[in-house]
PDB file of N, CA and C in Angstrom:
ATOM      1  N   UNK A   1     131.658  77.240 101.270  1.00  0.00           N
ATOM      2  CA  UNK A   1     130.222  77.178 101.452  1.00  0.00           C
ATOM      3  C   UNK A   1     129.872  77.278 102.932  1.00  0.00           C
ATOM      4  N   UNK A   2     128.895  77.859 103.118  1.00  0.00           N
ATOM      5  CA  UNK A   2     128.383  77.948 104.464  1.00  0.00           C
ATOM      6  C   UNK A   2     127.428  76.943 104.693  1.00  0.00           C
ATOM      7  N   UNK A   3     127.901  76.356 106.022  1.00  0.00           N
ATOM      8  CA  UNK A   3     127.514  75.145 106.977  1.00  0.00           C
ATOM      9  C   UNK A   3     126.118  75.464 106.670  1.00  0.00           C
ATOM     10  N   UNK A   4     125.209  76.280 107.050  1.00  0.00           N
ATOM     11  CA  UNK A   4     123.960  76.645 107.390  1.00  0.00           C
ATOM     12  C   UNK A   4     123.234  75.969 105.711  1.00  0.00           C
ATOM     13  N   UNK A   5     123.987  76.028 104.842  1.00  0.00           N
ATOM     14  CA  UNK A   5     123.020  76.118 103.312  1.00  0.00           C
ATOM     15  C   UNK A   5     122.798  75.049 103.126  1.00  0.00           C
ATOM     16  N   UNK A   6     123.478  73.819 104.141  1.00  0.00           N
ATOM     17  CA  UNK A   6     123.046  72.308 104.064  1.00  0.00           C
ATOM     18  C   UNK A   6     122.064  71.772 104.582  1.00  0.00           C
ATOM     19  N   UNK A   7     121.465  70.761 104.516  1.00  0.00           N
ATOM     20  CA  UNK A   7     120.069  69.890 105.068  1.00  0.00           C
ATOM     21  C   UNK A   7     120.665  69.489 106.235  1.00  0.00           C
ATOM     22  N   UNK A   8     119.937  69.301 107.410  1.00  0.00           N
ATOM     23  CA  UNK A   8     120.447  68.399 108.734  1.00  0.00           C
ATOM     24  C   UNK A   8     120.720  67.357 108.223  1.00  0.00           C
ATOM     25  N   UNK A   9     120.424  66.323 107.206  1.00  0.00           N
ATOM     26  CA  UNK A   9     120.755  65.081 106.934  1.00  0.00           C
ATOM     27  C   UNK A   9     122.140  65.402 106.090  1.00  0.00           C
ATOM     28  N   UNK A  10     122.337  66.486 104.992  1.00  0.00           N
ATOM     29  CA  UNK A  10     123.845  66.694 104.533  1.00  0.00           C
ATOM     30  C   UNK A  10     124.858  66.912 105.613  1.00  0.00           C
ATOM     31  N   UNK A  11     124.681  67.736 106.407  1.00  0.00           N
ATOM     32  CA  UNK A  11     125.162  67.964 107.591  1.00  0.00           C
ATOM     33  C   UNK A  11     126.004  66.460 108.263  1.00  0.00           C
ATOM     34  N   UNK A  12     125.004  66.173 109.001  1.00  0.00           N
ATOM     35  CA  UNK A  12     124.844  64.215 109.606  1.00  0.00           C
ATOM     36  C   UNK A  12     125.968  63.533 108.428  1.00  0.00           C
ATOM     37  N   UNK A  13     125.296  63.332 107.445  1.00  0.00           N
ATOM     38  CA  UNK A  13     126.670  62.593 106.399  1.00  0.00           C
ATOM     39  C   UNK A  13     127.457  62.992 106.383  1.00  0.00           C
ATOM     40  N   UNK A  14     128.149  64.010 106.021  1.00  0.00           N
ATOM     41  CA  UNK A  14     129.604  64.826 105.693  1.00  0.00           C
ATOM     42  C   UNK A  14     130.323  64.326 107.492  1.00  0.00           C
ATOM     43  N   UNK A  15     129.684  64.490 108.206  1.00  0.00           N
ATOM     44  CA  UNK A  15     130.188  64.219 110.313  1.00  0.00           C
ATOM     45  C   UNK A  15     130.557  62.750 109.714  1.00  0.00           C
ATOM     46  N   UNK A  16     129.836  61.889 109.278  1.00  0.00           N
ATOM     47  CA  UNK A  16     129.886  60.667 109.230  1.00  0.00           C
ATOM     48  C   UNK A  16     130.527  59.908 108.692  1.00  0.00           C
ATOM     49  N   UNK A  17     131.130  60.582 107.181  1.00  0.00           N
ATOM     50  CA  UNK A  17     132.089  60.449 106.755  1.00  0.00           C
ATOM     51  C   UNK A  17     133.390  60.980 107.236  1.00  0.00           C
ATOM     52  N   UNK A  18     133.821  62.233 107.786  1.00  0.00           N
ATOM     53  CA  UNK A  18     134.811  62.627 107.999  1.00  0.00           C
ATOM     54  C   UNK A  18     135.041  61.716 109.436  1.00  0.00           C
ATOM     55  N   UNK A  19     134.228  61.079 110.103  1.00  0.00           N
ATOM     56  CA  UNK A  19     134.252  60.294 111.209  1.00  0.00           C
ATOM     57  C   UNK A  19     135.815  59.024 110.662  1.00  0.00           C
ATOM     58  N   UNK A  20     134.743  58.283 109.859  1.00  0.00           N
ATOM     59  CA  UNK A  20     135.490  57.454 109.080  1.00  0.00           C
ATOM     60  C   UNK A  20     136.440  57.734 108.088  1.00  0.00           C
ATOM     61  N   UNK A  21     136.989  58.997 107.765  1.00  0.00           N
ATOM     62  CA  UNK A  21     138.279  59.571 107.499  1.00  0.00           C
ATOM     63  C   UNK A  21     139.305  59.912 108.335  1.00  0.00           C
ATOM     64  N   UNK A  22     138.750  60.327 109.896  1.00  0.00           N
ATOM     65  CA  UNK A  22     139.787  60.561 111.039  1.00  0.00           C
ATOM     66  C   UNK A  22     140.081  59.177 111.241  1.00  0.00           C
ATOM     67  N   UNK A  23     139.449  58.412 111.632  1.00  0.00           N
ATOM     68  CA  UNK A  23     139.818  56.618 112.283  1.00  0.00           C
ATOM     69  C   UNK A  23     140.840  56.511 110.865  1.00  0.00           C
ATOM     70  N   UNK A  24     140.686  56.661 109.760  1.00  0.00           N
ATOM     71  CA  UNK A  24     141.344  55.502 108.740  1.00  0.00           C
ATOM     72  C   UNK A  24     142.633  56.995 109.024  1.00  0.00           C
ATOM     73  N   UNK A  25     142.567  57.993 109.227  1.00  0.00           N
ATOM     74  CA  UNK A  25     144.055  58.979 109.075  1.00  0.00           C
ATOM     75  C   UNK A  25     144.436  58.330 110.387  1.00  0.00           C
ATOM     76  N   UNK A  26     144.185  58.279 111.552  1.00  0.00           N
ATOM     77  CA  UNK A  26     145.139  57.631 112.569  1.00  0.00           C
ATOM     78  C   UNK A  26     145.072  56.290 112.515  1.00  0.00           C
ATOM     79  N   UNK A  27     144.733  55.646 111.779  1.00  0.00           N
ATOM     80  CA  UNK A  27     145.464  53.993 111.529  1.00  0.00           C
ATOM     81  C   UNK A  27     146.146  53.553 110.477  1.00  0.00           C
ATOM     82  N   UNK A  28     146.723  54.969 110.009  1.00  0.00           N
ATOM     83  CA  UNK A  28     147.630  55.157 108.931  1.00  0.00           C
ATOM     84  C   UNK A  28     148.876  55.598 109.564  1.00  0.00           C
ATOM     85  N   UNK A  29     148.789  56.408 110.254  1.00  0.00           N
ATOM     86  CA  UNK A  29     149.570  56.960 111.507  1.00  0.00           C
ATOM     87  C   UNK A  29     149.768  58.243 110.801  1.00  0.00           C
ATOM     88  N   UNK A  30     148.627  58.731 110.453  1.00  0.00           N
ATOM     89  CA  UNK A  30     149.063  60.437 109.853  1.00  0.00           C
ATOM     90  C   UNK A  30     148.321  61.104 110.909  1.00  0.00           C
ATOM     91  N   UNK A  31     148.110  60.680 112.110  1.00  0.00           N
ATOM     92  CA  UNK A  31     147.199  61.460 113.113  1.00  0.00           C
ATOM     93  C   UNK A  31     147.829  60.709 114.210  1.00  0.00           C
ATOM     94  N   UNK A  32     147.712  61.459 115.688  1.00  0.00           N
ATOM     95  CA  UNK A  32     147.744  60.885 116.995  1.00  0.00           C
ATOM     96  C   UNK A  32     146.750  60.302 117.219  1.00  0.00           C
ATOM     97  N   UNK A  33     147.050  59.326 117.943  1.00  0.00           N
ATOM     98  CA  UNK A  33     145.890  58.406 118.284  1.00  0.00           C
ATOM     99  C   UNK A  33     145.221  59.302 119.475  1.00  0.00           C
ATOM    100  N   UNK A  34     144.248  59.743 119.601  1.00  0.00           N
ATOM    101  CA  UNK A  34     143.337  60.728 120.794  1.00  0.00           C
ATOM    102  C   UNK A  34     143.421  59.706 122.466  1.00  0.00           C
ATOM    103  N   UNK A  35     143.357  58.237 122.452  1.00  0.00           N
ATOM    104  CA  UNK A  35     143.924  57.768 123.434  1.00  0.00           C
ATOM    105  C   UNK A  35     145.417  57.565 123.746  1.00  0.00           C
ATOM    106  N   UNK A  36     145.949  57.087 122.946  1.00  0.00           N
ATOM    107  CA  UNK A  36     147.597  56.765 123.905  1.00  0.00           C
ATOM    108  C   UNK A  36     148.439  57.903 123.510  1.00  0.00           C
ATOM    109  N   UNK A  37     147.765  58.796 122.480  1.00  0.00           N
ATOM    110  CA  UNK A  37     148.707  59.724 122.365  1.00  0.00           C
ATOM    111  C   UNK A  37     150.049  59.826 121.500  1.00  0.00           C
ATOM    112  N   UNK A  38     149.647  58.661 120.988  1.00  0.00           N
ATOM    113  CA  UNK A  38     151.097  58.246 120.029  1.00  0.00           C
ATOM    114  C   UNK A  38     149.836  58.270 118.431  1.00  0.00           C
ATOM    115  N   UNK A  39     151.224  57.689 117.799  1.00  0.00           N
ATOM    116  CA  UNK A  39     151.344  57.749 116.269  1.00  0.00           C
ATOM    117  C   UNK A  39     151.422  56.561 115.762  1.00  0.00           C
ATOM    118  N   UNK A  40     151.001  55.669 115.585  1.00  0.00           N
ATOM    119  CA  UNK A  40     150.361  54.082 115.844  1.00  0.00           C
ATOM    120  C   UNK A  40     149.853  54.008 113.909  1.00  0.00           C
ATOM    121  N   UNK A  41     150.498  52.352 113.540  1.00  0.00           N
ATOM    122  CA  UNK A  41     150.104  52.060 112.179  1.00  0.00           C
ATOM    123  C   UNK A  41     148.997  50.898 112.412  1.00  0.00           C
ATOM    124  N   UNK A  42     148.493  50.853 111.693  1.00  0.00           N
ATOM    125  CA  UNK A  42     147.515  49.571 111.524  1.00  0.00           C
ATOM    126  C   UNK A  42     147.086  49.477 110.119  1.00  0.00           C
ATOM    127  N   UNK A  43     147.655  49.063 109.120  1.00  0.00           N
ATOM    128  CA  UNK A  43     147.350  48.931 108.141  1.00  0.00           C
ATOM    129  C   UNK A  43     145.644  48.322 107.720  1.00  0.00           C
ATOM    130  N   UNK A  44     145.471  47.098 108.425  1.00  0.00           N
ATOM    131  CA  UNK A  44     144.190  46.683 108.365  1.00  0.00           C
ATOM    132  C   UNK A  44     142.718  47.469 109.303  1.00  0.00           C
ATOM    133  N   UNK A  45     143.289  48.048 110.062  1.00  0.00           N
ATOM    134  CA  UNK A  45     142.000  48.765 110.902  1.00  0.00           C
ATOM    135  C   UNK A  45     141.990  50.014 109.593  1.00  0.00           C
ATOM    136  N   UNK A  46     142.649  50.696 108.667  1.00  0.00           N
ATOM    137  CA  UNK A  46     142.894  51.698 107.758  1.00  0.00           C
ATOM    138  C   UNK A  46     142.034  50.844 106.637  1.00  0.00           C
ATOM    139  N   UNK A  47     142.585  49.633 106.606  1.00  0.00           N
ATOM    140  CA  UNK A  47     141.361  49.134 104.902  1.00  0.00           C
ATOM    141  C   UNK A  47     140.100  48.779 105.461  1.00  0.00           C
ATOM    142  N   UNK A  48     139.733  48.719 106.825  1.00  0.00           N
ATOM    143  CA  UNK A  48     138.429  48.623 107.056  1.00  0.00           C
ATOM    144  C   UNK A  48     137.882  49.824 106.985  1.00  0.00           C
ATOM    145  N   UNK A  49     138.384  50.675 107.334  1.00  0.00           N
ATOM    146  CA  UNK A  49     137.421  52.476 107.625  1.00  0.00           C
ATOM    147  C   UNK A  49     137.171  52.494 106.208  1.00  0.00           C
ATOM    148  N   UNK A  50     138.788  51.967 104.793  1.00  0.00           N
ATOM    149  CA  UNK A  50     137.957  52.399 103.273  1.00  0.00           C
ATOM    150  C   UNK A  50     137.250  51.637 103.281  1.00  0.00           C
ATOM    151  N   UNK A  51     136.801  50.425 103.570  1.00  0.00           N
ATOM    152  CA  UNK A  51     135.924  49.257 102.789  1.00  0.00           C
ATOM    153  C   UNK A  51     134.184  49.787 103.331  1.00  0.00           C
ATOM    154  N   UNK A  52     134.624  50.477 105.028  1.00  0.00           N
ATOM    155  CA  UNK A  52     133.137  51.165 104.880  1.00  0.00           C
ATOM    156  C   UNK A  52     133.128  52.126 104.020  1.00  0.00           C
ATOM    157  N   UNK A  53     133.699  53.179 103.667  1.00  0.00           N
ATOM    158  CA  UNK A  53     133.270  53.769 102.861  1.00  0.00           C
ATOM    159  C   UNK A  53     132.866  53.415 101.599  1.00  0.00           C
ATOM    160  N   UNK A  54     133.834  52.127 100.950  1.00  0.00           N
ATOM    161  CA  UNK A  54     133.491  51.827 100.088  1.00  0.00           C
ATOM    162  C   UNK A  54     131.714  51.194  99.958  1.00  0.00           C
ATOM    163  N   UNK A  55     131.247  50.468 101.151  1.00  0.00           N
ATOM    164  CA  UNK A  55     130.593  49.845 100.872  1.00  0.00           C
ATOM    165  C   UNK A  55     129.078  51.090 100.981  1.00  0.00           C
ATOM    166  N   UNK A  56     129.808  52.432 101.963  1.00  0.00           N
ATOM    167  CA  UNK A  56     128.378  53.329 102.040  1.00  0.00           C
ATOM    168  C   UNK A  56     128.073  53.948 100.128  1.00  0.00           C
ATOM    169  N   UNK A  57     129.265  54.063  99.701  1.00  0.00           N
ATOM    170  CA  UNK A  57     129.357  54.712  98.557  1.00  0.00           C
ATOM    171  C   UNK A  57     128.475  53.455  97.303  1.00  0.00           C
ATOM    172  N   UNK A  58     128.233  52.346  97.592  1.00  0.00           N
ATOM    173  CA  UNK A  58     127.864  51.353  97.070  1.00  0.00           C
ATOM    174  C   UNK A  58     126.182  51.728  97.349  1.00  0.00           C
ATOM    175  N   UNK A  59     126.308  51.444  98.460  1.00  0.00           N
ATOM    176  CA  UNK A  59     125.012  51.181  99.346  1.00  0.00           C
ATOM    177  C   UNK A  59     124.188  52.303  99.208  1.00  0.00           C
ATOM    178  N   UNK A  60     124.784  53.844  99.349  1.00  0.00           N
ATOM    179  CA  UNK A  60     124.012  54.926  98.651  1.00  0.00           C
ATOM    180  C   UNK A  60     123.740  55.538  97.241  1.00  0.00           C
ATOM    181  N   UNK A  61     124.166  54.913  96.127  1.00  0.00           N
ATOM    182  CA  UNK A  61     124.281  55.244  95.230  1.00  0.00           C
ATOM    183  C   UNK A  61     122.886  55.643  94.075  1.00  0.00           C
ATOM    184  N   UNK A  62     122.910  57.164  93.575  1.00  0.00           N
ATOM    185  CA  UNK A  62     121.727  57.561  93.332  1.00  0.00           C
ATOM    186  C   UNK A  62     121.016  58.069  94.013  1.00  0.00           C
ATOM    187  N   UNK A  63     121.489  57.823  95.317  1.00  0.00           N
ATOM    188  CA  UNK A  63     120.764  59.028  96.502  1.00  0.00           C
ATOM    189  C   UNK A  63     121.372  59.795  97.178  1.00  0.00           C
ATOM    190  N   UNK A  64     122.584  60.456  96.838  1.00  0.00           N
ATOM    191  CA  UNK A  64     123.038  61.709  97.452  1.00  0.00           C
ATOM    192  C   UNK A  64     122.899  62.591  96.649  1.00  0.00           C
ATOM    193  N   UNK A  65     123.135  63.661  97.030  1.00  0.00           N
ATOM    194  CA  UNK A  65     123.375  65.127  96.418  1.00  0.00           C
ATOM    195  C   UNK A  65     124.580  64.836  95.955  1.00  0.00           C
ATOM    196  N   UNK A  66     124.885  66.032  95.017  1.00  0.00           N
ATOM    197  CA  UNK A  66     126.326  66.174  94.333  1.00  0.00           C
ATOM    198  C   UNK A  66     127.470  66.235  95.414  1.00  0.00           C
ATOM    199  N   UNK A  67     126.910  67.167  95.950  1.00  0.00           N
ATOM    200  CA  UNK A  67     127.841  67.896  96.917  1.00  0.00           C
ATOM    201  C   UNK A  67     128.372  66.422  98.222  1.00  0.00           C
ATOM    202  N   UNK A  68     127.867  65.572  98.510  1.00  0.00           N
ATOM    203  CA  UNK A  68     127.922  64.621  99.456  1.00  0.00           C
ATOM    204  C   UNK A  68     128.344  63.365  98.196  1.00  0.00           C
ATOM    205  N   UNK A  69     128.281  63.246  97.526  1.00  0.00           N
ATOM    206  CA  UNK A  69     128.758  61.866  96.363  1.00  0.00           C
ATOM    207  C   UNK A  69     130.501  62.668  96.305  1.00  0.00           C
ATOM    208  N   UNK A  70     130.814  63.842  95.992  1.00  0.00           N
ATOM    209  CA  UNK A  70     131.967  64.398  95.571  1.00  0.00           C
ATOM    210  C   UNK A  70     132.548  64.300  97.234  1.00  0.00           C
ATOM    211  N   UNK A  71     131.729  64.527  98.067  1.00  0.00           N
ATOM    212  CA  UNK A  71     132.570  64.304  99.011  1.00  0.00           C
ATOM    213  C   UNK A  71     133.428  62.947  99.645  1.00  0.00           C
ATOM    214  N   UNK A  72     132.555  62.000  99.742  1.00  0.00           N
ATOM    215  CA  UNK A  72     132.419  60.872  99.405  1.00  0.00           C
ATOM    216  C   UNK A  72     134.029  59.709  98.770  1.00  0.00           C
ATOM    217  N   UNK A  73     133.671  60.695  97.669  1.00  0.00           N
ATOM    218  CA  UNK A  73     134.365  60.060  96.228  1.00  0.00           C
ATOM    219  C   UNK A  73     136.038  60.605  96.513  1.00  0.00           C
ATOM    220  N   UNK A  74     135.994  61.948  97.285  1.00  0.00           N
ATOM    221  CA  UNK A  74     137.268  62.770  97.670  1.00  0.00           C
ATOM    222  C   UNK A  74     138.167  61.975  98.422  1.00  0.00           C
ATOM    223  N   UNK A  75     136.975  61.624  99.336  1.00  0.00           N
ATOM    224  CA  UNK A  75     137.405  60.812 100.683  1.00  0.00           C
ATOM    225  C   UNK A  75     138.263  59.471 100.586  1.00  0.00           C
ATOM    226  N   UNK A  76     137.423  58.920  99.669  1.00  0.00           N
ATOM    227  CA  UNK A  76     137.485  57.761  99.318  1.00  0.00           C
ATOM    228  C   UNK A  76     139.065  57.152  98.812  1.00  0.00           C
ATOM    229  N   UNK A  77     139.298  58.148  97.514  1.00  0.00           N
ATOM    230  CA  UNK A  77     140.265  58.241  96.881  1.00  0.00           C
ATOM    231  C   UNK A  77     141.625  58.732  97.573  1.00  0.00           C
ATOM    232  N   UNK A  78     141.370  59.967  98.571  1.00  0.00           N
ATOM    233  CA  UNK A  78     142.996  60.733  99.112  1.00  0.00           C
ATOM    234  C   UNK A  78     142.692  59.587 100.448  1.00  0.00           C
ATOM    235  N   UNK A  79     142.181  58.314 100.757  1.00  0.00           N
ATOM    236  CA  UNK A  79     142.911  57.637 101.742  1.00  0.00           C
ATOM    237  C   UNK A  79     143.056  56.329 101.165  1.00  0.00           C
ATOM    238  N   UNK A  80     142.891  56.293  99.786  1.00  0.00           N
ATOM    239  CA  UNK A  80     143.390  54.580  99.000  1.00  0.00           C
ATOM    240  C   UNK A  80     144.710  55.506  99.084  1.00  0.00           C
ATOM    241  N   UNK A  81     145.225  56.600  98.281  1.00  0.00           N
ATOM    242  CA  UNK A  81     146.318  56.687  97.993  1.00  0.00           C
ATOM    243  C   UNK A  81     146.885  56.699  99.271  1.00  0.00           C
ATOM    244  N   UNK A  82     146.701  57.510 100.055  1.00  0.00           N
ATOM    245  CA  UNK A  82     147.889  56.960 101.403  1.00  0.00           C
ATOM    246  C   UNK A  82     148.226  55.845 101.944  1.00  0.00           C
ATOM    247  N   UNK A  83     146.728  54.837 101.590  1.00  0.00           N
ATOM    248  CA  UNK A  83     147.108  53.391 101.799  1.00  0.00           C
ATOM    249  C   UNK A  83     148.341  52.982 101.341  1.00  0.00           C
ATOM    250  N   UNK A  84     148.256  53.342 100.271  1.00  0.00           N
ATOM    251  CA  UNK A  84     149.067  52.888  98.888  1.00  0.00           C
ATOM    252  C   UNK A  84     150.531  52.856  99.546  1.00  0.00           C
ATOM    253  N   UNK A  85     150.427  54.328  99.564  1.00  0.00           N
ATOM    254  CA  UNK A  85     151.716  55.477  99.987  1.00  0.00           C
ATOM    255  C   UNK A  85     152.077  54.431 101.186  1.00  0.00           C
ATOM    256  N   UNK A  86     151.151  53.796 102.479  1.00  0.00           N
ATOM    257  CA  UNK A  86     151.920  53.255 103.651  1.00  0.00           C
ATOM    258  C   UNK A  86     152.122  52.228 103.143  1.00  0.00           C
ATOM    259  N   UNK A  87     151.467  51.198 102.577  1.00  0.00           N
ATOM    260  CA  UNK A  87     151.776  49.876 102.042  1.00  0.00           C
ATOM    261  C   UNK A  87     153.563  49.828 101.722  1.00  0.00           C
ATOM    262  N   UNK A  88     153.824  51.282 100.994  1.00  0.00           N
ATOM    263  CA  UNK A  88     154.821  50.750  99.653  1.00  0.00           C
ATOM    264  C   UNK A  88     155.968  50.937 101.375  1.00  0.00           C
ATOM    265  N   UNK A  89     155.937  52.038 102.234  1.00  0.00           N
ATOM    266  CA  UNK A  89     156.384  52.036 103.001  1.00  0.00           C
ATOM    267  C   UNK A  89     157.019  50.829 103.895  1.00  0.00           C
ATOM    268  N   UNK A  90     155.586  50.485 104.256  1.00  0.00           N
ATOM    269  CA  UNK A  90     156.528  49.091 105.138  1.00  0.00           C
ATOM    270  C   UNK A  90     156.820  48.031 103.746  1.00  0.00           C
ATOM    271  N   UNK A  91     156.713  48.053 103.445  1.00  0.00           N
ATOM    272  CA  UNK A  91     157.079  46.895 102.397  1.00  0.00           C
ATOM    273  C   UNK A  91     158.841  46.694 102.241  1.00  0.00           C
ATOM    274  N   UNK A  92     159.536  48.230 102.472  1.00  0.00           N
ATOM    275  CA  UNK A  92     160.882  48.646 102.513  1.00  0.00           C
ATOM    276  C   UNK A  92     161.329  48.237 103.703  1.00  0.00           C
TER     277      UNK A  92
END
């Protein structure tokens, strides 16, 4: 889909979410951290980025578009499972 066919406010959300998908991918350590440059875990700074999402996905509900709820819901889900995925990790 082309960027342009969205609302400035679809636009703004999708930034806003993928905001809070980069922070929770580098405190998973599936990303460099943009300051030290390393590859850094934080399990709990990672369940805070989901718990905002969880709580925007709460908090907006009935007022997005399809296209921004599916995004949302994408988001939501492929970084519980990596949680998951690091949890079972250090646990070993």
């Amino acid at each position: 889909m082309d960027k342009n066919q969205f609302s400035k406010n679809e636009q703004l959300f999708t930034y806003l979410i993928s905001t809070f998908q980069s922070s929770a991918y580098i405190a998973l350590g599936k990303k460099e951290n943009p300051i030290t440059k390393n590859i850094e875990i934080n399990i709990e700074q990672a369940s805070y980025y989901i718990d905002l999402l969880d709580m925007i996905k709460i908090k907006t509900d009935g007022n997005l578009t399809e296209y921004e709820e599916q995004i949302l819901i994408n988001t939501i889900s492929e970084l519980k499972l990596n949680l998951i995925s690091e949890n079972k990790k250090q646990a070993k």
